[in-house]
PDB file of N, CA and C in Angstrom:
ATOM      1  N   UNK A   1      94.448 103.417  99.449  1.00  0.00           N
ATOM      2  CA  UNK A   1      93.710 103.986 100.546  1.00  0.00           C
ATOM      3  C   UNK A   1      92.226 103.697 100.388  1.00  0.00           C
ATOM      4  N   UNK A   2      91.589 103.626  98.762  1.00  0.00           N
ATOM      5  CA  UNK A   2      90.193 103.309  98.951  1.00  0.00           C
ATOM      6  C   UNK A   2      89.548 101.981  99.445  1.00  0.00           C
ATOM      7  N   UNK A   3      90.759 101.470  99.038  1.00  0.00           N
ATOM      8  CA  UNK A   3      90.432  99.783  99.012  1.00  0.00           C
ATOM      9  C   UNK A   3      90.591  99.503 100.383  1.00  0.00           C
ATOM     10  N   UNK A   4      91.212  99.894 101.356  1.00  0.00           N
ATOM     11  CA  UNK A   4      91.384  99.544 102.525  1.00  0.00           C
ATOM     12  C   UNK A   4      90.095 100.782 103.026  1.00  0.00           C
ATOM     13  N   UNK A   5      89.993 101.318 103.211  1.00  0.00           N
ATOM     14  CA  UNK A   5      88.572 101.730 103.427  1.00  0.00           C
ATOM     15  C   UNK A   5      87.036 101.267 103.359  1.00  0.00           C
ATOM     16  N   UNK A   6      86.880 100.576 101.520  1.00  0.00           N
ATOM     17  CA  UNK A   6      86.045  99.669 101.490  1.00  0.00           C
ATOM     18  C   UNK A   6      86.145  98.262 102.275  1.00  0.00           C
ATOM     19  N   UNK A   7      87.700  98.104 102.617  1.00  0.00           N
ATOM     20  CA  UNK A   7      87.314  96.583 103.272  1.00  0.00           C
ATOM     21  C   UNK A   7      87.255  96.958 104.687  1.00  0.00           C
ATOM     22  N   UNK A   8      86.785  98.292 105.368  1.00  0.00           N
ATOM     23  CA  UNK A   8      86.289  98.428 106.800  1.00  0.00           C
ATOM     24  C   UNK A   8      87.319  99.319 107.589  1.00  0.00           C
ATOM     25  N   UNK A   9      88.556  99.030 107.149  1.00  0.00           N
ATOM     26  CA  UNK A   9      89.683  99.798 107.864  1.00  0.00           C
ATOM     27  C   UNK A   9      89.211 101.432 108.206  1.00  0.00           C
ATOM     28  N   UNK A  10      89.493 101.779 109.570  1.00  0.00           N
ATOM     29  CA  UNK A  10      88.835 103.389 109.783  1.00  0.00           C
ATOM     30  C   UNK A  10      89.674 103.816 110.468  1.00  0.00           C
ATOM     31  N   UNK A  11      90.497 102.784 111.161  1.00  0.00           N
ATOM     32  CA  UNK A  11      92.206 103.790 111.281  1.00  0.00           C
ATOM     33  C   UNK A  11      92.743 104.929 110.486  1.00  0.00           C
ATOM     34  N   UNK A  12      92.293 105.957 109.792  1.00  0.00           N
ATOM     35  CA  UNK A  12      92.389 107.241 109.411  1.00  0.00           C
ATOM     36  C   UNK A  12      94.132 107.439 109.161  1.00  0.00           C
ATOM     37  N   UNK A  13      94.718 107.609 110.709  1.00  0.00           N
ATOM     38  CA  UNK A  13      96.013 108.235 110.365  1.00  0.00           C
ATOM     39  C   UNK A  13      96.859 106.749 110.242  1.00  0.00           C
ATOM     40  N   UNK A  14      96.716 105.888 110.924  1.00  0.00           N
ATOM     41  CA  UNK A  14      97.384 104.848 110.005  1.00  0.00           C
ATOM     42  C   UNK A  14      97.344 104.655 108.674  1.00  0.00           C
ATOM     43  N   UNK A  15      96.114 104.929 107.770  1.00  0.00           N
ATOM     44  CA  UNK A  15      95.978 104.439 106.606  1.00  0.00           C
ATOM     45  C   UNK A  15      96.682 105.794 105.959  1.00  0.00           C
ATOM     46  N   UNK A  16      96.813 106.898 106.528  1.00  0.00           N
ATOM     47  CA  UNK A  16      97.545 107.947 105.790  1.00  0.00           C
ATOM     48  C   UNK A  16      99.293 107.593 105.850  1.00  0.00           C
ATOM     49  N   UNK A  17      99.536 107.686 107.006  1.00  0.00           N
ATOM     50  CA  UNK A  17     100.781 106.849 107.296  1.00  0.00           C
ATOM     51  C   UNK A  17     101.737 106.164 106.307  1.00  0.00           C
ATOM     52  N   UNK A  18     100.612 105.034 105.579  1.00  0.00           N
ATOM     53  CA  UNK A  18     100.944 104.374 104.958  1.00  0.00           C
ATOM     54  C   UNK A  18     101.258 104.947 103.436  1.00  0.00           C
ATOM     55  N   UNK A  19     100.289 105.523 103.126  1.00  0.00           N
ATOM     56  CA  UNK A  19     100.349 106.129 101.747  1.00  0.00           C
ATOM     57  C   UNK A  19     101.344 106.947 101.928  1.00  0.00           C
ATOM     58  N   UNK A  20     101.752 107.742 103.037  1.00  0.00           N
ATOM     59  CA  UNK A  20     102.815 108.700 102.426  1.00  0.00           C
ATOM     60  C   UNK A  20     104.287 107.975 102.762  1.00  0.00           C
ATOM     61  N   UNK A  21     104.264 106.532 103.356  1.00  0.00           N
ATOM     62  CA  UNK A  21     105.243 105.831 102.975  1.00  0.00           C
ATOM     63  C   UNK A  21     105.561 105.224 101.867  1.00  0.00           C
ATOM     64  N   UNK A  22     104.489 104.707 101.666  1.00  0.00           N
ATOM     65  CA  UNK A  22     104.503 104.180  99.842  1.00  0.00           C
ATOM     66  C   UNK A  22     105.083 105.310  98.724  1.00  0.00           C
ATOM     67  N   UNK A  23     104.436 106.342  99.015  1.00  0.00           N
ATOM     68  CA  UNK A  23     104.990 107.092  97.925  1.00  0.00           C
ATOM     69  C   UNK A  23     106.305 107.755  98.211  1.00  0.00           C
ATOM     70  N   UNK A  24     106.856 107.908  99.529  1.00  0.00           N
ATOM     71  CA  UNK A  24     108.356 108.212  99.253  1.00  0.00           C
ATOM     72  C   UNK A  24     109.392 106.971  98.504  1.00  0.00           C
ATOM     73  N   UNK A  25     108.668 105.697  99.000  1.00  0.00           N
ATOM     74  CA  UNK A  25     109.571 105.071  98.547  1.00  0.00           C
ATOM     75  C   UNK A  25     110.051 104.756  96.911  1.00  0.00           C
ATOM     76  N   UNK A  26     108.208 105.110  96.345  1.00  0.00           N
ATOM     77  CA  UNK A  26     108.257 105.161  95.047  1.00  0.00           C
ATOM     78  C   UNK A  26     109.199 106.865  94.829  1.00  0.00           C
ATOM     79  N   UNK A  27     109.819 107.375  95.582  1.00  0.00           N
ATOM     80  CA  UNK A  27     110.546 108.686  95.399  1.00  0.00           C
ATOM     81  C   UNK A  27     109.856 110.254  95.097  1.00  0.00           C
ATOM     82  N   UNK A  28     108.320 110.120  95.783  1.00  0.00           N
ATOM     83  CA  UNK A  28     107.703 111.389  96.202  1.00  0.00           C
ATOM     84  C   UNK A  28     108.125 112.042  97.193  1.00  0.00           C
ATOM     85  N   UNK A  29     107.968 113.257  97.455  1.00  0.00           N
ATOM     86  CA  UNK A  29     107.951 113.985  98.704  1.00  0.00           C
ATOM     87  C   UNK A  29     106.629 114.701  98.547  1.00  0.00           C
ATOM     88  N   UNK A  30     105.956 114.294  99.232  1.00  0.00           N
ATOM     89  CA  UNK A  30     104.437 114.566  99.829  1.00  0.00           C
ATOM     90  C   UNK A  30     104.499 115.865 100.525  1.00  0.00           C
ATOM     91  N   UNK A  31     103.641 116.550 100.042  1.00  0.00           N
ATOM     92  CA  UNK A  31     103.098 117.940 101.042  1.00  0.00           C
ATOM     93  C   UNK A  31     102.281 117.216 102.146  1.00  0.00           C
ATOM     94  N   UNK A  32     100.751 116.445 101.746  1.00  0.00           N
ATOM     95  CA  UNK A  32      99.691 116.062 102.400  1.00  0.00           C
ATOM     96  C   UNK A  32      98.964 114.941 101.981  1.00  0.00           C
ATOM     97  N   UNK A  33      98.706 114.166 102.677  1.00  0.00           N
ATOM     98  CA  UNK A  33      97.808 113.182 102.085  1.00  0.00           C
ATOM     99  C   UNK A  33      97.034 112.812 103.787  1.00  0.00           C
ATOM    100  N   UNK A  34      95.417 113.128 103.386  1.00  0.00           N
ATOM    101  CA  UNK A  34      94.545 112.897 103.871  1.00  0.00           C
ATOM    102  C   UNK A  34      93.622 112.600 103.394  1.00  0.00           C
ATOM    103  N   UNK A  35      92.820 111.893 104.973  1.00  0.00           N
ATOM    104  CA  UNK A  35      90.909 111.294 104.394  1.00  0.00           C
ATOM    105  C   UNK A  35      90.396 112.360 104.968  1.00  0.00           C
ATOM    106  N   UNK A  36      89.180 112.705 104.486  1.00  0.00           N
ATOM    107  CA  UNK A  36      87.948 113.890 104.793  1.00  0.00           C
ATOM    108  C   UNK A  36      86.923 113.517 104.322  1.00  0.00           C
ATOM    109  N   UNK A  37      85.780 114.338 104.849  1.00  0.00           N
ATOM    110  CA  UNK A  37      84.298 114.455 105.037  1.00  0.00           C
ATOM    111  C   UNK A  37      84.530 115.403 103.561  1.00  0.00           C
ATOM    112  N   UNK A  38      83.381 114.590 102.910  1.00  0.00           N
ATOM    113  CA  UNK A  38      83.165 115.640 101.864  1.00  0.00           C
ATOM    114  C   UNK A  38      83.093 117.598 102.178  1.00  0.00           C
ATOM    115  N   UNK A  39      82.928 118.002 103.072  1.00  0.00           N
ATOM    116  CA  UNK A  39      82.786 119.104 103.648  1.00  0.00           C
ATOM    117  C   UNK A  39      84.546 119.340 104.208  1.00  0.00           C
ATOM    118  N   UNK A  40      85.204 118.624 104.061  1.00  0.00           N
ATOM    119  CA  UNK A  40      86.327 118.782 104.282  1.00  0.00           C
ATOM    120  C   UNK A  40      86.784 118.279 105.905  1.00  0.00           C
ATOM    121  N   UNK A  41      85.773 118.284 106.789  1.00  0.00           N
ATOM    122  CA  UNK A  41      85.914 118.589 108.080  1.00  0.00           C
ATOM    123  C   UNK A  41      86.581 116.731 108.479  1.00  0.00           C
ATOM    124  N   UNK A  42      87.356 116.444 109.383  1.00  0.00           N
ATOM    125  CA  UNK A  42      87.723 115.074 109.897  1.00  0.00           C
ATOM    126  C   UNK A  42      86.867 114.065 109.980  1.00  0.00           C
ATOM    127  N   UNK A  43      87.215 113.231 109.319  1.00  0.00           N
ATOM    128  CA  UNK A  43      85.969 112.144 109.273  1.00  0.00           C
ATOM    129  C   UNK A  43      85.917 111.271 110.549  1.00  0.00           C
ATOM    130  N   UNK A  44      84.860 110.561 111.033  1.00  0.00           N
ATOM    131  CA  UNK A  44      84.417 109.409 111.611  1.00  0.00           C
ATOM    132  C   UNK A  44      83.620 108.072 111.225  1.00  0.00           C
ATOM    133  N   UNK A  45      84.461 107.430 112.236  1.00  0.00           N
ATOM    134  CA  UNK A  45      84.465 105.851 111.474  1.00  0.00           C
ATOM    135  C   UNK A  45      82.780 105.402 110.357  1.00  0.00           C
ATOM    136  N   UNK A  46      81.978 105.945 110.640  1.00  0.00           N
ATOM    137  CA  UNK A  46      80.436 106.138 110.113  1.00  0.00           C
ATOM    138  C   UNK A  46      80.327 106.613 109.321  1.00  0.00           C
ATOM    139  N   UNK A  47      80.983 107.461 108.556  1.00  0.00           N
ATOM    140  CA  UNK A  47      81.176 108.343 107.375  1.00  0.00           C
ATOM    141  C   UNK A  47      81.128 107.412 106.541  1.00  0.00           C
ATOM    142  N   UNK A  48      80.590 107.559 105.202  1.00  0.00           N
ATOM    143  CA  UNK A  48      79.898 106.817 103.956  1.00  0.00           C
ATOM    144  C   UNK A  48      80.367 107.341 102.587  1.00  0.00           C
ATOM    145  N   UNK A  49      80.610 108.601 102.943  1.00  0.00           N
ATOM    146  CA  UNK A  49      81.424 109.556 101.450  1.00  0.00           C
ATOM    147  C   UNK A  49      82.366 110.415 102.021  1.00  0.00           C
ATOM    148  N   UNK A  50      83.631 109.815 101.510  1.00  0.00           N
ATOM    149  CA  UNK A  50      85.035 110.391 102.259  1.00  0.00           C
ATOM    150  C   UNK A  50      85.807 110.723 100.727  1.00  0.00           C
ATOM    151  N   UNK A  51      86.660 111.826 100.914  1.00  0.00           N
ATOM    152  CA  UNK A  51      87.631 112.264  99.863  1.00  0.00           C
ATOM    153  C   UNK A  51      88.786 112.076 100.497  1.00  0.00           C
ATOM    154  N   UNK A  52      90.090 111.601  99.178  1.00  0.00           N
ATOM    155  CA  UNK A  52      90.842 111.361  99.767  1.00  0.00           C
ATOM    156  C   UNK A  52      92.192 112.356  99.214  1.00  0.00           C
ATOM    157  N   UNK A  53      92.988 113.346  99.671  1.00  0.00           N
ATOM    158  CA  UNK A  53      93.104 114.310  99.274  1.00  0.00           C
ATOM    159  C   UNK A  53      94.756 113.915  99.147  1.00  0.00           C
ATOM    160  N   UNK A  54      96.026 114.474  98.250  1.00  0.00           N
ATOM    161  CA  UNK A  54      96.801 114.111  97.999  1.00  0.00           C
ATOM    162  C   UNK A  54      97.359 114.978  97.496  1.00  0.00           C
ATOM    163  N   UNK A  55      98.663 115.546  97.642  1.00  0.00           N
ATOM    164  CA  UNK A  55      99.719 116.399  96.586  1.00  0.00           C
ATOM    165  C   UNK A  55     101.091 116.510  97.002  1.00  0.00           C
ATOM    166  N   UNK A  56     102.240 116.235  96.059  1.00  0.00           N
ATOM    167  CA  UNK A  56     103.292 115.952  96.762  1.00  0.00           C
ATOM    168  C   UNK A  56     104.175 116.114  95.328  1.00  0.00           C
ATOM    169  N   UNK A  57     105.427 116.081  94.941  1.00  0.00           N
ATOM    170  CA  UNK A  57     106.708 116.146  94.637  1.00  0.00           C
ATOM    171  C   UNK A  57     107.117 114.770  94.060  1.00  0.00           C
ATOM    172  N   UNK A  58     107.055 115.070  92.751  1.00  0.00           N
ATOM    173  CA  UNK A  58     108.464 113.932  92.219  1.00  0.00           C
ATOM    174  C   UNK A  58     108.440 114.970  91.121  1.00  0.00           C
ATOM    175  N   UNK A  59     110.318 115.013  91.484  1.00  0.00           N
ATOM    176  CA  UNK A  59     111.032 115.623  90.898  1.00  0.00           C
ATOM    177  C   UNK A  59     110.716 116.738  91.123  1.00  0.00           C
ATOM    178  N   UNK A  60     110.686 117.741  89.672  1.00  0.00           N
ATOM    179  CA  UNK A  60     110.595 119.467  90.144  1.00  0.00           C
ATOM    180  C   UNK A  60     108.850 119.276  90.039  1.00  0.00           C
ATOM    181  N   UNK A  61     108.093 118.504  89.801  1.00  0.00           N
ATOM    182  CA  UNK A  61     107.134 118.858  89.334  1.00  0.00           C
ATOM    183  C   UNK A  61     105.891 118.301  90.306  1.00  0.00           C
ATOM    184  N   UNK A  62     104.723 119.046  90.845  1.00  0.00           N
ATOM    185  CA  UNK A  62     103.562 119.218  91.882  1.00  0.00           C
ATOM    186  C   UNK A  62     102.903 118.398  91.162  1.00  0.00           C
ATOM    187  N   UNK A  63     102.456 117.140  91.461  1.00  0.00           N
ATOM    188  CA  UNK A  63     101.059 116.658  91.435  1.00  0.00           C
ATOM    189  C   UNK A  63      99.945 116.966  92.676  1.00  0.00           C
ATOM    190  N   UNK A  64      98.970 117.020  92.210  1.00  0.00           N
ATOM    191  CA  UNK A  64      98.113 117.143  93.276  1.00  0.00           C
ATOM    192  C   UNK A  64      96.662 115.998  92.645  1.00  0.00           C
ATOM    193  N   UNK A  65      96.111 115.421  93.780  1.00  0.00           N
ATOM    194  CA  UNK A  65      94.904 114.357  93.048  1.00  0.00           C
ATOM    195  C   UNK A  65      93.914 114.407  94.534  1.00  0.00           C
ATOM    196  N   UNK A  66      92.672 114.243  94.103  1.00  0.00           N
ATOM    197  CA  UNK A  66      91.553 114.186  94.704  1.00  0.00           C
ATOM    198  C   UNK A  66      90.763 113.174  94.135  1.00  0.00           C
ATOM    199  N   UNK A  67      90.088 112.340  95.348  1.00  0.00           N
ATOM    200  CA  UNK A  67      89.096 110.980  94.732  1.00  0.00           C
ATOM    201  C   UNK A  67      88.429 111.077  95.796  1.00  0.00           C
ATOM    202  N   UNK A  68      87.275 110.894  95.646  1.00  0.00           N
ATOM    203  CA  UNK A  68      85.865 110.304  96.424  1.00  0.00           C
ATOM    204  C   UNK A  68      86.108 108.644  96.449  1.00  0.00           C
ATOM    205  N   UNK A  69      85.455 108.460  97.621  1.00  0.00           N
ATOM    206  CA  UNK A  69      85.130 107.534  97.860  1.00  0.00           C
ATOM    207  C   UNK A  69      83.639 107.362  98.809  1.00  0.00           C
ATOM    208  N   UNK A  70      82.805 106.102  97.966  1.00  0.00           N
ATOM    209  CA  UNK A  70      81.714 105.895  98.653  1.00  0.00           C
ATOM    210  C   UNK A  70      81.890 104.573  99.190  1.00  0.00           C
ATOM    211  N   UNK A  71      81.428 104.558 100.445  1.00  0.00           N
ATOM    212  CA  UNK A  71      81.246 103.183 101.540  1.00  0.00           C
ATOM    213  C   UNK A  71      80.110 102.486 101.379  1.00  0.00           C
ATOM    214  N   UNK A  72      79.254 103.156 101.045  1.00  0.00           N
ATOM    215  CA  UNK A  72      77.852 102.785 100.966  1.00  0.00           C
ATOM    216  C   UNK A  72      77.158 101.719  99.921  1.00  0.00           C
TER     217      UNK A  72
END
């Protein structure tokens, strides 16, 4: 998701889309995976520091992961 971000992509729910296809197939079940405004609030394509928020299921056990990302 960062890398397609740095290379310009701002399709938002496509690029989420994708990640939570990737990871079922790797055999997650995803709660959420989203991009956000450091403030949490929905980002737009102009946004420069986006988090990318993540937590989901393999097996019995919750991962959850958070990463920044800067555009700038």
């Amino acid at each position: 998701m960062a890398e397609r971000l740095r290379l310009g992509e701002r399709d938002f729910a496509t690029i989420e889309r994708m990640a939570v296809e990737k990871l079922a197939a790797a055999g997650f079940r995803t709660d959420y995976v989203s991009i956000r405004r450091l403030d949490l609030q929905l980002p737009v394509p102009s946004d420069v520091q986006l988090i990318i928020l993540a937590a989901g299921w393999l097996g019995t056990t919750r991962l959850i992961d958070n990463r920044l990302v800067s555009l700038s």
